[in-house]
Protein backbone atom coordinates (compact mmCIF):
# COMPACT_ATOMS: atom_id res chain seq x y z
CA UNK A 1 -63.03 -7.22 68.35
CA UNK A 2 -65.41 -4.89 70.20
CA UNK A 3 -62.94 -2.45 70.80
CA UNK A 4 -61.46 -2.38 67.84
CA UNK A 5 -65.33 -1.83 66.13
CA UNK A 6 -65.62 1.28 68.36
CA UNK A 7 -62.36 2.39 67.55
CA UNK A 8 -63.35 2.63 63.71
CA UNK A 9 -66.77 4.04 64.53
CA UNK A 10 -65.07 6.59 67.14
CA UNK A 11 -62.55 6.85 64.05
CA UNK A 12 -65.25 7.73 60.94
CA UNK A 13 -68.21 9.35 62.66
CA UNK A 14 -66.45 12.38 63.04
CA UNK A 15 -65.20 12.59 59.49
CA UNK A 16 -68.62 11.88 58.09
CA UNK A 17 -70.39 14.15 60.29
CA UNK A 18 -67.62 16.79 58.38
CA UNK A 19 -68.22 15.69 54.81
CA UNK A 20 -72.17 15.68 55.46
CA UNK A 21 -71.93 19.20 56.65
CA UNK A 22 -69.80 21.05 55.46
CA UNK A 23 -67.50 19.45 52.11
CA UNK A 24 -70.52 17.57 50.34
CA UNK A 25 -72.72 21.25 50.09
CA UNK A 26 -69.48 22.45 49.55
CA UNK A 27 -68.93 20.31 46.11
CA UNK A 28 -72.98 20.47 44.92
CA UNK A 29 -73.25 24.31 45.36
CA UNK A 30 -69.63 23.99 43.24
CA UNK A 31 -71.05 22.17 40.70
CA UNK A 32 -74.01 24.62 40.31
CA UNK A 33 -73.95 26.58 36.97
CA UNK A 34 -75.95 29.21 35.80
CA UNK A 35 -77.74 28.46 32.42
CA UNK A 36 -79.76 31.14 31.55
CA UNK A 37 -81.88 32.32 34.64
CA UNK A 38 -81.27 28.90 36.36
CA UNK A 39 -79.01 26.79 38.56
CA UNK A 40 -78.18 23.33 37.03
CA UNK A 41 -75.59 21.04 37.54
CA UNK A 42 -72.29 21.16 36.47
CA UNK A 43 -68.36 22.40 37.52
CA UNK A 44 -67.91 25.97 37.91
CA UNK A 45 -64.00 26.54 37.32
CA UNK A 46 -62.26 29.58 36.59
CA UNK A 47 -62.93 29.42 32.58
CA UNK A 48 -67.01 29.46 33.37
CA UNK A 49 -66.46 32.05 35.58
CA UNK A 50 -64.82 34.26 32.82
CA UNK A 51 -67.70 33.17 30.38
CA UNK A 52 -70.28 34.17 32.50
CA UNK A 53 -68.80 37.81 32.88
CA UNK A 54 -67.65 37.92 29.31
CA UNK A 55 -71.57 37.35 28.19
CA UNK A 56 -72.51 39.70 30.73
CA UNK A 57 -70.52 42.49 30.06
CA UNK A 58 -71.08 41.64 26.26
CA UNK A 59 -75.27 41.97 26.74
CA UNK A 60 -74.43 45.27 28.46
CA UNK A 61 -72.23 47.02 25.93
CA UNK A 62 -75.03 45.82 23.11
CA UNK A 63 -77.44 47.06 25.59
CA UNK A 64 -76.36 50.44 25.36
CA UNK A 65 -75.51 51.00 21.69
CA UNK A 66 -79.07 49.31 20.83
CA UNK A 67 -80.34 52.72 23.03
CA UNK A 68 -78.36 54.88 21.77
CA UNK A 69 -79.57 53.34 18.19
CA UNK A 70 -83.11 53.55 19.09
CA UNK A 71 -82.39 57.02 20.78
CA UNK A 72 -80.91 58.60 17.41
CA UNK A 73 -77.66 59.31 19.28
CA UNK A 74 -75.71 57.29 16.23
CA UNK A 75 -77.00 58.84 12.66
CA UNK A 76 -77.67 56.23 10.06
CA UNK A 77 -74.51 55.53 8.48
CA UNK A 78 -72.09 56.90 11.45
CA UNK A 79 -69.26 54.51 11.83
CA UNK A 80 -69.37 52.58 15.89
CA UNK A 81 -65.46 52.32 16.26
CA UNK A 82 -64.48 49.77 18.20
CA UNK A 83 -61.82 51.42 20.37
CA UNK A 84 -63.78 54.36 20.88
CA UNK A 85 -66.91 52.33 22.63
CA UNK A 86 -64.04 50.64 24.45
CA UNK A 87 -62.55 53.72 25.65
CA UNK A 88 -66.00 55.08 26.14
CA UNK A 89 -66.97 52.61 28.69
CA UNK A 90 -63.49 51.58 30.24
CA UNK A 91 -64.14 47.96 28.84
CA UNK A 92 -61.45 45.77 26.94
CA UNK A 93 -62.12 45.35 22.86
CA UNK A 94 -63.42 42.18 22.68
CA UNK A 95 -66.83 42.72 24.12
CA UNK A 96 -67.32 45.66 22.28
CA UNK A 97 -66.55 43.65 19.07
CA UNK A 98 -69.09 40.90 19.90
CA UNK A 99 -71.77 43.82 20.87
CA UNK A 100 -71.32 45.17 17.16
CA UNK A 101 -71.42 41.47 15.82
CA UNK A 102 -74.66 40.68 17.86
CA UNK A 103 -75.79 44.16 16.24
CA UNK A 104 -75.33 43.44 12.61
CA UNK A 105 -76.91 39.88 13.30
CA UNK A 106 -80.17 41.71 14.55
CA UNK A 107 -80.41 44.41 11.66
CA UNK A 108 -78.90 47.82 14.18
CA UNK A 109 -75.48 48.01 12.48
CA UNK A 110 -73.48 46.50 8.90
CA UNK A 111 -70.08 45.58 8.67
CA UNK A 112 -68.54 46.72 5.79
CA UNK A 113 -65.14 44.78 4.51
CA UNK A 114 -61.92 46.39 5.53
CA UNK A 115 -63.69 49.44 6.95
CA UNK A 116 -65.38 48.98 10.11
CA UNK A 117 -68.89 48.65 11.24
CA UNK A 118 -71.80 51.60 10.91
CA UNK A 119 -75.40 52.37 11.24
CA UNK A 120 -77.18 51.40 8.17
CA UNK A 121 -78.05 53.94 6.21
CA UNK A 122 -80.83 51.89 3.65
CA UNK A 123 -82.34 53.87 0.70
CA UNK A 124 -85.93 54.31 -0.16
CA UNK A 125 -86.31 51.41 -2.46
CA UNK A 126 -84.50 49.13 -0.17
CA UNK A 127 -86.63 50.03 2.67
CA UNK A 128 -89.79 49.38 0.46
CA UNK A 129 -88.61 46.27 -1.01
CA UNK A 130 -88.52 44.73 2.87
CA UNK A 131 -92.10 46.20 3.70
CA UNK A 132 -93.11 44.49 1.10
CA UNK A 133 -91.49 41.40 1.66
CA UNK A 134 -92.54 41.48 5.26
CA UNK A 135 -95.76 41.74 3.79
CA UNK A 136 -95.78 38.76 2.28
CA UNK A 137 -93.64 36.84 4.37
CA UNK A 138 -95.48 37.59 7.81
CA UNK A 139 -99.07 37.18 6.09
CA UNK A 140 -98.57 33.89 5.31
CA UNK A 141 -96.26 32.83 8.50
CA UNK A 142 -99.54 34.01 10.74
CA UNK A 143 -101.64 32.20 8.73
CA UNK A 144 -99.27 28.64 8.74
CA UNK A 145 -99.09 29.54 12.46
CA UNK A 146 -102.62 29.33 13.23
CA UNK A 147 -102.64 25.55 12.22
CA UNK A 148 -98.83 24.60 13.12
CA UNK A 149 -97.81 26.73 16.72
CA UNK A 150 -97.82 24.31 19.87
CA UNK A 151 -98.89 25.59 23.07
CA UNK A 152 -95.49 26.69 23.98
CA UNK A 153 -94.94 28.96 20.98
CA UNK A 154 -98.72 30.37 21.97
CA UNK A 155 -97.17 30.75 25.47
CA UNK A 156 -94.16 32.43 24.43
CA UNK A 157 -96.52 34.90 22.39
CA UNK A 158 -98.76 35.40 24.97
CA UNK A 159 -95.83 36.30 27.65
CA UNK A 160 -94.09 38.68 24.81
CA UNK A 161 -97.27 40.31 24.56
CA UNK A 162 -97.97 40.77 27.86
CA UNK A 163 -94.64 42.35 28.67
CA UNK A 164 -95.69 45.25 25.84
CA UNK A 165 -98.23 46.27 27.37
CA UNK A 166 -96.59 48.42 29.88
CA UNK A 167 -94.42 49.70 28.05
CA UNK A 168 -95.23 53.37 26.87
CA UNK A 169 -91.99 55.27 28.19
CA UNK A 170 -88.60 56.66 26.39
CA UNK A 171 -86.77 54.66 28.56
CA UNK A 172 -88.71 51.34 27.37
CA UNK A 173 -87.87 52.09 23.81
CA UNK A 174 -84.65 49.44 23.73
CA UNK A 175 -86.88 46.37 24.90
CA UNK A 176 -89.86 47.30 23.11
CA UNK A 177 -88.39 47.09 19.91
CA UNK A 178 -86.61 43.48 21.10
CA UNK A 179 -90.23 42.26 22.27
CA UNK A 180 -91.70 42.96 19.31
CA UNK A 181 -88.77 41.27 17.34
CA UNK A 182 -89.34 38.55 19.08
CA UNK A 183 -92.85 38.51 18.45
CA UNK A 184 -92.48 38.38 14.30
CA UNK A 185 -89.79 35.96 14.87
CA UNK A 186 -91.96 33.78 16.91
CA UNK A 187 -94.77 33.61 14.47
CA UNK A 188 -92.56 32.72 12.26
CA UNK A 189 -91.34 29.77 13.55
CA UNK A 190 -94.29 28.61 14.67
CA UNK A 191 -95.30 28.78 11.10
CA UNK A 192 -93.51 25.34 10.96
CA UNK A 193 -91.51 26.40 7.56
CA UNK A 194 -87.58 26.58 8.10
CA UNK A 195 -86.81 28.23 5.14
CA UNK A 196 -89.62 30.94 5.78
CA UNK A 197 -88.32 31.81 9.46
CA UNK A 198 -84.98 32.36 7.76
CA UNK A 199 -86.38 34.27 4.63
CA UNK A 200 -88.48 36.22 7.54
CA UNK A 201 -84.71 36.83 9.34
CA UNK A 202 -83.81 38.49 6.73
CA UNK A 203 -86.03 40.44 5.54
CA UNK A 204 -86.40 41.98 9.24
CA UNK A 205 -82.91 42.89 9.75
CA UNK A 206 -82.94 45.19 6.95
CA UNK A 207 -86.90 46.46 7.51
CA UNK A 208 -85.63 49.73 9.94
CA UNK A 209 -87.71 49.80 12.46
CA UNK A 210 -85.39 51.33 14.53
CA UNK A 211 -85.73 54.04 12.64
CA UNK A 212 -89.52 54.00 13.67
CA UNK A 213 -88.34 54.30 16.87
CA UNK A 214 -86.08 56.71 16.94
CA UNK A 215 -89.01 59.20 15.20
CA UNK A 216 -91.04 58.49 18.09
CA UNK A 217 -87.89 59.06 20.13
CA UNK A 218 -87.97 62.63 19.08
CA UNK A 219 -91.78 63.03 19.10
CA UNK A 220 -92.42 61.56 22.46
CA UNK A 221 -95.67 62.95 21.96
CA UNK A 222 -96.62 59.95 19.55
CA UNK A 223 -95.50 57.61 22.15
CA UNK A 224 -97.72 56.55 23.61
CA UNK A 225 -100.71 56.03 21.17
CA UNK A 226 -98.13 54.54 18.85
CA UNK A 227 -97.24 51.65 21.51
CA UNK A 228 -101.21 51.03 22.17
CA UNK A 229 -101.92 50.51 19.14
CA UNK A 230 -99.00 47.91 18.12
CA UNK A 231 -100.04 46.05 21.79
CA UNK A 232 -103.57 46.04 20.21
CA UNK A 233 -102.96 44.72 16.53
CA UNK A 234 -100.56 42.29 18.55
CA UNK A 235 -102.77 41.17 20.89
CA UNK A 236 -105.81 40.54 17.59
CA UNK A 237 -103.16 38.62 15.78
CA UNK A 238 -101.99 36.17 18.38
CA UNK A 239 -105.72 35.83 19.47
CA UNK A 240 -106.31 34.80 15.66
CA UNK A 241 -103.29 32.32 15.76
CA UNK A 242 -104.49 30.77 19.55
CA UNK A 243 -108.14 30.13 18.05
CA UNK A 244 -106.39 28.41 14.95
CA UNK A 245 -108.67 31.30 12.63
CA UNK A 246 -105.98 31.35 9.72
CA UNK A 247 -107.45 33.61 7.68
CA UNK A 248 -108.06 36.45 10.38
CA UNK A 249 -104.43 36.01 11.83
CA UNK A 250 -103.52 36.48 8.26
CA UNK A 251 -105.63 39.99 7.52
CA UNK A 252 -105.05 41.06 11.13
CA UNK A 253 -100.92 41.19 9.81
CA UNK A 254 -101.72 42.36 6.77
CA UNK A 255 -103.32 45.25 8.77
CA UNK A 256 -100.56 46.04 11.32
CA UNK A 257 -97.85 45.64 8.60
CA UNK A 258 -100.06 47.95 6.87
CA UNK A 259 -99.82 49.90 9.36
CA UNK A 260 -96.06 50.37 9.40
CA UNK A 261 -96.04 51.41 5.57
CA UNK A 262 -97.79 54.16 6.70
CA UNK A 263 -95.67 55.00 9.20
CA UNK A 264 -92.55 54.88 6.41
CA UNK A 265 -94.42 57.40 5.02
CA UNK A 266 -95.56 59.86 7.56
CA UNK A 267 -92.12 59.50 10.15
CA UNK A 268 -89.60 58.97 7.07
CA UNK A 269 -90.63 60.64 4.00
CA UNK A 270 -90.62 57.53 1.98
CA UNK A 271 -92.30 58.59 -1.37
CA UNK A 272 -95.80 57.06 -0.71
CA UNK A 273 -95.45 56.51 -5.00
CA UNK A 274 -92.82 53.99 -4.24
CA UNK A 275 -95.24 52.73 -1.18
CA UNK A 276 -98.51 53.07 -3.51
CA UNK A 277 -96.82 51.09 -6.27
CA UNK A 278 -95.33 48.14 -4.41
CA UNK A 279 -98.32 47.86 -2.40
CA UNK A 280 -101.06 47.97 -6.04
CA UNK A 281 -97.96 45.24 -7.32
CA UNK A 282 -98.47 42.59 -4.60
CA UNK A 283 -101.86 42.87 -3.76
CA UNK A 284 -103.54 40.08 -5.51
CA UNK A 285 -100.76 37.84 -3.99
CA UNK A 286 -102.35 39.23 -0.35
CA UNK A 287 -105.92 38.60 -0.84
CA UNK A 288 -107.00 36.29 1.80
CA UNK A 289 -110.29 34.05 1.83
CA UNK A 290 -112.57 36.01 3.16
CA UNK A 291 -111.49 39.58 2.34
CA UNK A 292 -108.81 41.31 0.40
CA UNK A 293 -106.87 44.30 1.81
CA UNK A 294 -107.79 47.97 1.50
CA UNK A 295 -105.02 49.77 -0.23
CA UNK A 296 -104.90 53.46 -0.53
């Protein structure tokens, strides 16, 4: 019995040694997936792998049509064809298709039915009908936000801000405009109203800021003063949201919203009548509790 004992340990030490060494790493760092920027567990086969490139290559191709956007390179209302891009940047078809589909869903490019996909080309009164629905919209989501946001929507707005604030080159133009996308959009949300962070989706894919951005684009000598003073009239509004002062978050939108209708004016040759008008129209519907806003 004592030889047969040590005959099975002589037998499985060796094989356990192996699997402890070398097979069981082998099969955790296998199950290892990337979600996002981390590692978590799961089985990495060949369709994951393909996934993982596809959304790669996909961020990348909308990557560099959001520049080229921002950069003025595509006109407002040129067509983005599909096999062009493709040929343009050796890639197959279907990641330039779900580039353009991630840019229509952020506001940078409209399908339209049996023809293709462009820049949009919005008129005057469209482009004044979303400033002043963002107006209204964002006024009162800052306000709900200053009573409703947890700490990690604060965090989130905090980090977004933070990453502005370098930001003053031609280069940083793409993310910029993404940051402060996702600055609105957070405020909204944290407003706690479904239906208003959807209204607010809206109503921001067809406000053309890229357009903003492209102006400064070709004026580089706005840059940078533009940029500082969006980081400050972000930073005032999430400071009015993190010390739960609703009516300040409120006027401190008003004023940078505000501030873009000027900026329709001055970098786009809106009409400032059509800006004047809208603005005299909805102005007792913007009148906070403590102050009302200046209009021109």
């Amino acid at each position: 019995m004592f030889h047969y004992r040590g005959y099975i340990l002589l037998y499985f030490i060796p094989h356990i040694i192996y699997n402890v060494l070398y097979i069981i790493p082998g099969v955790w760092l296998e199950k290892m997936v990337v979600k996002g920027d981390s590692l978590v567990m799961g089985t990495f086969e060949d369709d994951d792998r393909e996934l993982v490139q596809k959304r790669s290559l996909k961020g990348e191709v909308f990557e560099f049509l959001h520049k080229r956007i921002v950069a003025g390179k595509y006109a407002p209302g040129e067509w983005l064809r599909q096999e062009e891009i493709s040929s343009l940047l050796g890639v197959s078809q279907t990641p330039v298709r779900e580039a353009l589909d991630l840019l229509v869903s952020v506001g940078l490019a409209e399908r339209v039915p049996y023809r293709g996909v462009r820049v949009p080309e919005p008129t005057p009164e469209q482009i004044v009908d979303s400033y002043a629905m963002r107006l209204l919209m964002e006024s009162a989501a800052a306000r709900l936000a200053a009573h409703n946001a947890s700490q990690d929507q604060l965090m989130v707005m905090a980090e977004i801000v933070a990453k502005t604030r370098p930001l003053v080159t031609l280069d940083d133009m793409s993310s910029q405009r993404q940051l402060n996308k996702m600055f609105h959009l957070t405020i909204a949300e944290s407003s706690g109203s479904l239906l208003l962070t959807k209204l607010y989706q809206m109503t921001s894919n067809i406000f053309p800021d890229w357009m903003l951005y492209e102006y400064m684009f070709r004026h580089p000598e706005l840059l940078e003063s533009s940029l500082e003073k969006e980081y400050l009239e972000h930073q005032a509004i999430f400071d009015a949201i993190a010390d739960h002062k609703a009516e300040l978050a409120a006027q401190h939108t008003l004023e940078h919203i505000h501030n873009l209708g000027r900026e329709l004016v001055d970098f786009l040759r809106i009409p400032a009548s059509l800006v004047q008008k809208i603005e005299q129209q909805i102005a007792p519907l913007l009148a906070t509790g403590h102050s009302e806003m200046k209009f021109r």
